[in-house]
C-alpha atoms as a PDB file:
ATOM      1  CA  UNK A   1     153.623  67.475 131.184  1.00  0.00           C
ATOM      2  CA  UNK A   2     154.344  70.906 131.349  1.00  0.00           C
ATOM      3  CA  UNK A   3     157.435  72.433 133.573  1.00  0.00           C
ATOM      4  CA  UNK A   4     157.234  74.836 136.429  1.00  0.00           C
ATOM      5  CA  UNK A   5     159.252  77.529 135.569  1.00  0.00           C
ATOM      6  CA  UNK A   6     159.940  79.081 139.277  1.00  0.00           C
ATOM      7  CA  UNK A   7     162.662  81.947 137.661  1.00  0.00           C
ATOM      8  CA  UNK A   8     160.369  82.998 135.142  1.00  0.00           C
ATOM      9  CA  UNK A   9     157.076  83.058 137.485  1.00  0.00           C
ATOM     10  CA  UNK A  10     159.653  85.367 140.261  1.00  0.00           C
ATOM     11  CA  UNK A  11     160.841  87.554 137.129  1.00  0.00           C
ATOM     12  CA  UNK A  12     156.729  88.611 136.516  1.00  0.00           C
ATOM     13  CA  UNK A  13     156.196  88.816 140.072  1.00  0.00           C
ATOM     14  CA  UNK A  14     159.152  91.218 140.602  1.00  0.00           C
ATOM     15  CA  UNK A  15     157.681  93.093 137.107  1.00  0.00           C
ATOM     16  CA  UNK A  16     154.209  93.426 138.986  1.00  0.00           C
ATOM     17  CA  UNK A  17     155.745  94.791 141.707  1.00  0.00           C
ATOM     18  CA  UNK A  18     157.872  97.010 139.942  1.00  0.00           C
ATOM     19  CA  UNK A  19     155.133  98.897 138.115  1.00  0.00           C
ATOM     20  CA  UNK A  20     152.347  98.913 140.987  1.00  0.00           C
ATOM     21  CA  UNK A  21     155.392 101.004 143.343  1.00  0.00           C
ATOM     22  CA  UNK A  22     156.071 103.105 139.935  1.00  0.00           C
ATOM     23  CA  UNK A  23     152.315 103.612 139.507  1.00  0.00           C
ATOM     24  CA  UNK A  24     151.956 104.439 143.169  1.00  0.00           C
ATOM     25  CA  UNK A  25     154.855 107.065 142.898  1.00  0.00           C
ATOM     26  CA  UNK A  26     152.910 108.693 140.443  1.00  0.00           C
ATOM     27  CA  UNK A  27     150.012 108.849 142.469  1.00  0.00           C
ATOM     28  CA  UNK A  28     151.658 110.250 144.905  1.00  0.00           C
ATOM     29  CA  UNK A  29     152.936 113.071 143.018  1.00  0.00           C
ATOM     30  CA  UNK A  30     149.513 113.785 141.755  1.00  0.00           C
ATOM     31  CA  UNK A  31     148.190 114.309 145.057  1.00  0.00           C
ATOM     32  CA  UNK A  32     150.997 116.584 145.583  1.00  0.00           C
ATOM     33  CA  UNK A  33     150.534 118.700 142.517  1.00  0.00           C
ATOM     34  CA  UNK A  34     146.875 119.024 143.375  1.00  0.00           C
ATOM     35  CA  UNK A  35     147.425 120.108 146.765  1.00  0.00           C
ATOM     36  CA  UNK A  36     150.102 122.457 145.469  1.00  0.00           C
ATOM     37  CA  UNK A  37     147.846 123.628 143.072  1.00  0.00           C
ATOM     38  CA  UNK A  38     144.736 124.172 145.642  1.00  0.00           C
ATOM     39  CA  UNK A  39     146.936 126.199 148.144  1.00  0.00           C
ATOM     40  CA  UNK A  40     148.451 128.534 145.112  1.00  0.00           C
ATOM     41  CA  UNK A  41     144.653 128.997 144.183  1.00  0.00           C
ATOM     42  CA  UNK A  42     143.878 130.195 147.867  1.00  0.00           C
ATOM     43  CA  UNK A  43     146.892 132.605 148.205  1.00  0.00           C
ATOM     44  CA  UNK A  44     145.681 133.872 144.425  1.00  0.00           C
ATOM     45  CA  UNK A  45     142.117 134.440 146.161  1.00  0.00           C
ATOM     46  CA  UNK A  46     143.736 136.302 148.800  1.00  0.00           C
ATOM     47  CA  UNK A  47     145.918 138.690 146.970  1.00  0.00           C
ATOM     48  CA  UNK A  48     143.127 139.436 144.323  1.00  0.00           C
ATOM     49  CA  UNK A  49     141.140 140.257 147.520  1.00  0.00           C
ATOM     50  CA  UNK A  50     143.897 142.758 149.001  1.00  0.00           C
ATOM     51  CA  UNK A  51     144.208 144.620 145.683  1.00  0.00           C
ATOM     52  CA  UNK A  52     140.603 145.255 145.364  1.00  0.00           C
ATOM     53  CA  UNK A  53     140.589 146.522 148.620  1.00  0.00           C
ATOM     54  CA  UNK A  54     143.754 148.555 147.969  1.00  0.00           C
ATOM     55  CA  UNK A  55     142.278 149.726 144.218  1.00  0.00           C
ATOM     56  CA  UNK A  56     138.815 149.912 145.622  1.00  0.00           C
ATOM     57  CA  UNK A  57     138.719 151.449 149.068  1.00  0.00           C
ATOM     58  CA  UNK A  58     141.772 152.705 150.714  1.00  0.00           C
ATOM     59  CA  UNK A  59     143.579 154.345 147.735  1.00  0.00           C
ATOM     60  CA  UNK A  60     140.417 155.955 146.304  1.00  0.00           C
ATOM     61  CA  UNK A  61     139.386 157.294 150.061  1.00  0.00           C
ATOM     62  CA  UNK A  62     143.060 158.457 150.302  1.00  0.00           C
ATOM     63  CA  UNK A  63     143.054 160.657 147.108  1.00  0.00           C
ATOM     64  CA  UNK A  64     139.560 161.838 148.118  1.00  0.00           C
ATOM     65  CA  UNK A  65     140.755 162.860 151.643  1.00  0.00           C
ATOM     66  CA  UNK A  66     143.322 164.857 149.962  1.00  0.00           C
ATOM     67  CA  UNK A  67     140.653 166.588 147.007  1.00  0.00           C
ATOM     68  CA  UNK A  68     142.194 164.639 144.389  1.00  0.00           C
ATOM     69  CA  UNK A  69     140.963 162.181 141.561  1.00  0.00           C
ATOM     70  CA  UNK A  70     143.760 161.840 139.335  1.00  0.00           C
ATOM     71  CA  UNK A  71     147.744 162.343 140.873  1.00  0.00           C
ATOM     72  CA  UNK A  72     150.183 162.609 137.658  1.00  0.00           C
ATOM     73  CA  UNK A  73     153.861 161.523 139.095  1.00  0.00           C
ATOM     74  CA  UNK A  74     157.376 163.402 138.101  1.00  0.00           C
ATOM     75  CA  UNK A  75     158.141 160.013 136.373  1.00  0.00           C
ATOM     76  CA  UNK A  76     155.080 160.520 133.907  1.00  0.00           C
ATOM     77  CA  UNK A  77     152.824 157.740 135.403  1.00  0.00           C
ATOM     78  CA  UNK A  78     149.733 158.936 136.826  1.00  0.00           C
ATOM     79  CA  UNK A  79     147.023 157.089 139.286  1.00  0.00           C
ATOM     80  CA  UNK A  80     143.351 157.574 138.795  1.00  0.00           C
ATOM     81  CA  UNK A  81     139.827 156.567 140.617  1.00  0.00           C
ATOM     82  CA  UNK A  82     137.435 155.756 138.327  1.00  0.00           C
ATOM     83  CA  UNK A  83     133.864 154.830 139.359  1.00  0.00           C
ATOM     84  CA  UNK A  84     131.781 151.842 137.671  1.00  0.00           C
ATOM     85  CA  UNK A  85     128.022 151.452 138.050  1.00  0.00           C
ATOM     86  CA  UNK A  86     126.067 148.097 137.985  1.00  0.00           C
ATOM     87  CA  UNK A  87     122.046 147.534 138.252  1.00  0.00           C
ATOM     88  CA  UNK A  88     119.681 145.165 137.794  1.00  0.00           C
ATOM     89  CA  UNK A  89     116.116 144.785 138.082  1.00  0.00           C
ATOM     90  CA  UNK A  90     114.575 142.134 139.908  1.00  0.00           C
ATOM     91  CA  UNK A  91     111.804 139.974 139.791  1.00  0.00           C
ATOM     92  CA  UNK A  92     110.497 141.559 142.826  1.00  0.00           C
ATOM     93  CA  UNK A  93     110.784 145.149 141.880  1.00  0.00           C
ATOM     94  CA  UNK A  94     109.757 145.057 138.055  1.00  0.00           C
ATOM     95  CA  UNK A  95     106.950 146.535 138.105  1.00  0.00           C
ATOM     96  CA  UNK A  96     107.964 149.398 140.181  1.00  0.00           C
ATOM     97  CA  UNK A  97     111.140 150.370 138.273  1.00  0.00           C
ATOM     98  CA  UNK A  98     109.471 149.995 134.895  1.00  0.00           C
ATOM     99  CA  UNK A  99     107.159 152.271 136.226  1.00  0.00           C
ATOM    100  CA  UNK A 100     109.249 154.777 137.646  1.00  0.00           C
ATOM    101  CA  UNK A 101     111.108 154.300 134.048  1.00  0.00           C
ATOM    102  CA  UNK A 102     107.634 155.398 132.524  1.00  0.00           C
ATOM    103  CA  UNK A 103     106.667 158.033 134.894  1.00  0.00           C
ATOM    104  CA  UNK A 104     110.053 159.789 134.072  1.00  0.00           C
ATOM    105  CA  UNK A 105     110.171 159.837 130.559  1.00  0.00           C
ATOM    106  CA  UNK A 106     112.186 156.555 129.881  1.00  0.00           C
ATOM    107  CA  UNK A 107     110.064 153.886 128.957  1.00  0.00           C
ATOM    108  CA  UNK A 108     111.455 153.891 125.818  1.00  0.00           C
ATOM    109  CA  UNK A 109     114.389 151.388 127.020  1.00  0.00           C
ATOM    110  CA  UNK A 110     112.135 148.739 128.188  1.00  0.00           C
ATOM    111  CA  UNK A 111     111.434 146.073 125.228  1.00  0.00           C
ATOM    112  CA  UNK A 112     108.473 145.073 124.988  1.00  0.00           C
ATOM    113  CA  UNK A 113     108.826 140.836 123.388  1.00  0.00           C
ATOM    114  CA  UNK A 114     105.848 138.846 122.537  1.00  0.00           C
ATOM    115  CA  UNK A 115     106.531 135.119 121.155  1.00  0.00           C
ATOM    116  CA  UNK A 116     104.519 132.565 120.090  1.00  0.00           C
ATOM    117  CA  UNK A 117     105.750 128.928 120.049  1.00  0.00           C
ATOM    118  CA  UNK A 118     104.636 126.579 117.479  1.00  0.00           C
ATOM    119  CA  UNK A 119     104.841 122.817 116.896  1.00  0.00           C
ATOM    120  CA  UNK A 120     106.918 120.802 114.204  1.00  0.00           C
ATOM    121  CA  UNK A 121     105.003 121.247 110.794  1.00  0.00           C
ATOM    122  CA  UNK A 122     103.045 124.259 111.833  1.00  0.00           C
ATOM    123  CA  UNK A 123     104.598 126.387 109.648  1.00  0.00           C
ATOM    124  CA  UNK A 124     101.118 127.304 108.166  1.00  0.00           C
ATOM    125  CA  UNK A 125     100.047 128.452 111.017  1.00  0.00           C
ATOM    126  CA  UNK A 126     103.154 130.397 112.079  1.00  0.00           C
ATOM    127  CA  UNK A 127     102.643 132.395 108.764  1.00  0.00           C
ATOM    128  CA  UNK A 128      98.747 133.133 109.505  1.00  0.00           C
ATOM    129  CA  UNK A 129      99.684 133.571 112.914  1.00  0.00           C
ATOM    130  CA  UNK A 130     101.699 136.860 112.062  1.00  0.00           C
ATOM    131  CA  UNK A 131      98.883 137.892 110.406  1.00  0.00           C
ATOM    132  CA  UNK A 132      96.112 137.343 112.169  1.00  0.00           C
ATOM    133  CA  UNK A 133      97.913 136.799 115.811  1.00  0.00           C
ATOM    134  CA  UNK A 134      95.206 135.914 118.596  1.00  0.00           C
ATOM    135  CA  UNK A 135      92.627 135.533 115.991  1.00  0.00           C
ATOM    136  CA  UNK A 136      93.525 132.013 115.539  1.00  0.00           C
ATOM    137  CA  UNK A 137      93.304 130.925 119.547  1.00  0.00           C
ATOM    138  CA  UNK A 138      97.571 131.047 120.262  1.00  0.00           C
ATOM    139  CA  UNK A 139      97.911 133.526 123.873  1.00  0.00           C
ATOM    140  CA  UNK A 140     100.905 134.834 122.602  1.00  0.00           C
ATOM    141  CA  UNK A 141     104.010 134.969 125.688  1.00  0.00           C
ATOM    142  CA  UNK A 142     104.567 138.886 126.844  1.00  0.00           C
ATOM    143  CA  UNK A 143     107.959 139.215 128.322  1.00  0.00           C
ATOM    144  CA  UNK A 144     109.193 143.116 129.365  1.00  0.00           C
ATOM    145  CA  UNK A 145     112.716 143.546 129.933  1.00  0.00           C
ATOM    146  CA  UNK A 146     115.420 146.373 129.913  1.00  0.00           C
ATOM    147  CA  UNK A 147     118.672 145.339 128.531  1.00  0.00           C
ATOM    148  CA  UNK A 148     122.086 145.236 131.342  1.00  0.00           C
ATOM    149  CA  UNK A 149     124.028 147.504 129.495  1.00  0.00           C
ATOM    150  CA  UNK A 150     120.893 149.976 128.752  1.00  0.00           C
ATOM    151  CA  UNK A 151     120.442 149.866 132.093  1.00  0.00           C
ATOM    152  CA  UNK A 152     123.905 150.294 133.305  1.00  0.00           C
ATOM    153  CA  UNK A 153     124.443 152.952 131.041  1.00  0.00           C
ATOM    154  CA  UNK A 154     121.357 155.101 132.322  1.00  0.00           C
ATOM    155  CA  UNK A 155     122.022 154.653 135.662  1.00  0.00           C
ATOM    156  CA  UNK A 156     125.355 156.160 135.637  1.00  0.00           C
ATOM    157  CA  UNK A 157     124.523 158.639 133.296  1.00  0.00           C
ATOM    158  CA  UNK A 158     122.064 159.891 135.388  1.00  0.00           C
ATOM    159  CA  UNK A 159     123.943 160.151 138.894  1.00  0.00           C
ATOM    160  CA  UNK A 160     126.906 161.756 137.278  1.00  0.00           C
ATOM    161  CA  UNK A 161     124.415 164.146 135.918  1.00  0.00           C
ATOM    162  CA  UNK A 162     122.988 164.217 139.331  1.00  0.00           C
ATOM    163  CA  UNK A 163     119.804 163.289 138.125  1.00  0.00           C
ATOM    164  CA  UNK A 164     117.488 160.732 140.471  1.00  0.00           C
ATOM    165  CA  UNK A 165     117.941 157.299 140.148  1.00  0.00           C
ATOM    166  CA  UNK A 166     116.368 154.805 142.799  1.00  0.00           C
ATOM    167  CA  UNK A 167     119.222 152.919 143.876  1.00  0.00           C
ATOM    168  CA  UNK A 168     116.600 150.723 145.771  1.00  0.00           C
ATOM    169  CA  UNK A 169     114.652 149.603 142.766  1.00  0.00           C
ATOM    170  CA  UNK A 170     117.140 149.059 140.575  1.00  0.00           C
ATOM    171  CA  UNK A 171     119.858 146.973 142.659  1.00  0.00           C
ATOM    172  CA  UNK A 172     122.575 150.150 141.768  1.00  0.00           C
ATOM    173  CA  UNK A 173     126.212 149.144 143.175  1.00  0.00           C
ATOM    174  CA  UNK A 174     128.845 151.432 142.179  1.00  0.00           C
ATOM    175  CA  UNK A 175     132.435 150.235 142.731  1.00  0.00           C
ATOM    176  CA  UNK A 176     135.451 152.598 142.794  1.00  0.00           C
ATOM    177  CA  UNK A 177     138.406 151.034 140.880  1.00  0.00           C
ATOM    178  CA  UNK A 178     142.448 152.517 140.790  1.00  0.00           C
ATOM    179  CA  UNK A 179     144.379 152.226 137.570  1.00  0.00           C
ATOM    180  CA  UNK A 180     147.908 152.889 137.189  1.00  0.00           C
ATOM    181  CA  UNK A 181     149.366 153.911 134.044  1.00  0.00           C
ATOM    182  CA  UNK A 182     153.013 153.475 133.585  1.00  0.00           C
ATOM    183  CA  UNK A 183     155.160 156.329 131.931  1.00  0.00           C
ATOM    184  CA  UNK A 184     156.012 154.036 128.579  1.00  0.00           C
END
């Protein structure tokens, strides 16, 4: 018969209960850290908020107020407003900003994609398809699109030249932005 060993079956008990507390302390301090983490995060969120307000709006309105774009300091640092454009086009209002694009002169930035899609092994016919293209029954897919940057790049071009530009049609949000530039 085999012996009851009471010592040895208390020893692995105390063991077990040794490791789940140590497992549960570390637990613990994982909750912490994440919690820790999630309220750094938040404060982050906030202070990236106040300097785009401070870089965005009240600096840039201050400098304005006083005629200014660009203040140079005695130390050799300087702060400057600088103005960034974005645009889009959407779904919505394609067709009437690729038409306003055409009607003044700049259609050219508008590409102009048409794809066909072909099974596995129809190679043959991909090759007589670029020859003879809806001569063999495909509908090819149109798709007309401007590029971002094209389009970002036009639009700002054109209202610093004070040129029109339908902020309406093509989703235009410009952004003021203050850089500092330390004296090095």
């Amino acid at each position: 018969m085999s012996q009851i060993n009471f010592e040895k079956d208390k020893e692995d008990l105390l063991n077990k209960t040794d490791n789940i507390q140590s497992l549960a302390d570390q637990v613990q301090t994982l909750e912490s850290l994440d919690a820790d983490i999630k309220e750094t995060e938040n404060k982050l969120k906030e202070k990236k908020k106040e300097l785009e307000r401070l870089s965005g709006e009240v600096i840039p309105t201050m400098l304005s107020e006083m005629g200014l774009s660009e203040l140079r300091l005695q130390d050799g640092s300087s702060i400057k407003v600088s103005t960034s454009y974005r645009a889009h086009i959407s779904v919505a209002n394609k067709e009437a900003a690729f038409n306003w694009l055409r009607k003044n002169g700049l259609g050219d930035i508008i590409k102009n994609e048409i794809s066909v899609s072909f099974g596995r092994n129809e190679d043959n016919k991909a090759a007589d398809y670029a020859e003879l293209a809806k001569g063999q029954g495909f509908q090819p897919t149109q798709k007309l699109k401007v590029e971002p940057m094209t389009l970002k790049a036009l639009v700002r071009e054109r209202i610093e030249a004070g040129k029109e530009m339908p902020t309406e049609i093509f989703g235009v949000f410009t952004e003021n932005k203050t850089t500092i530039k330390r004296k090095q």
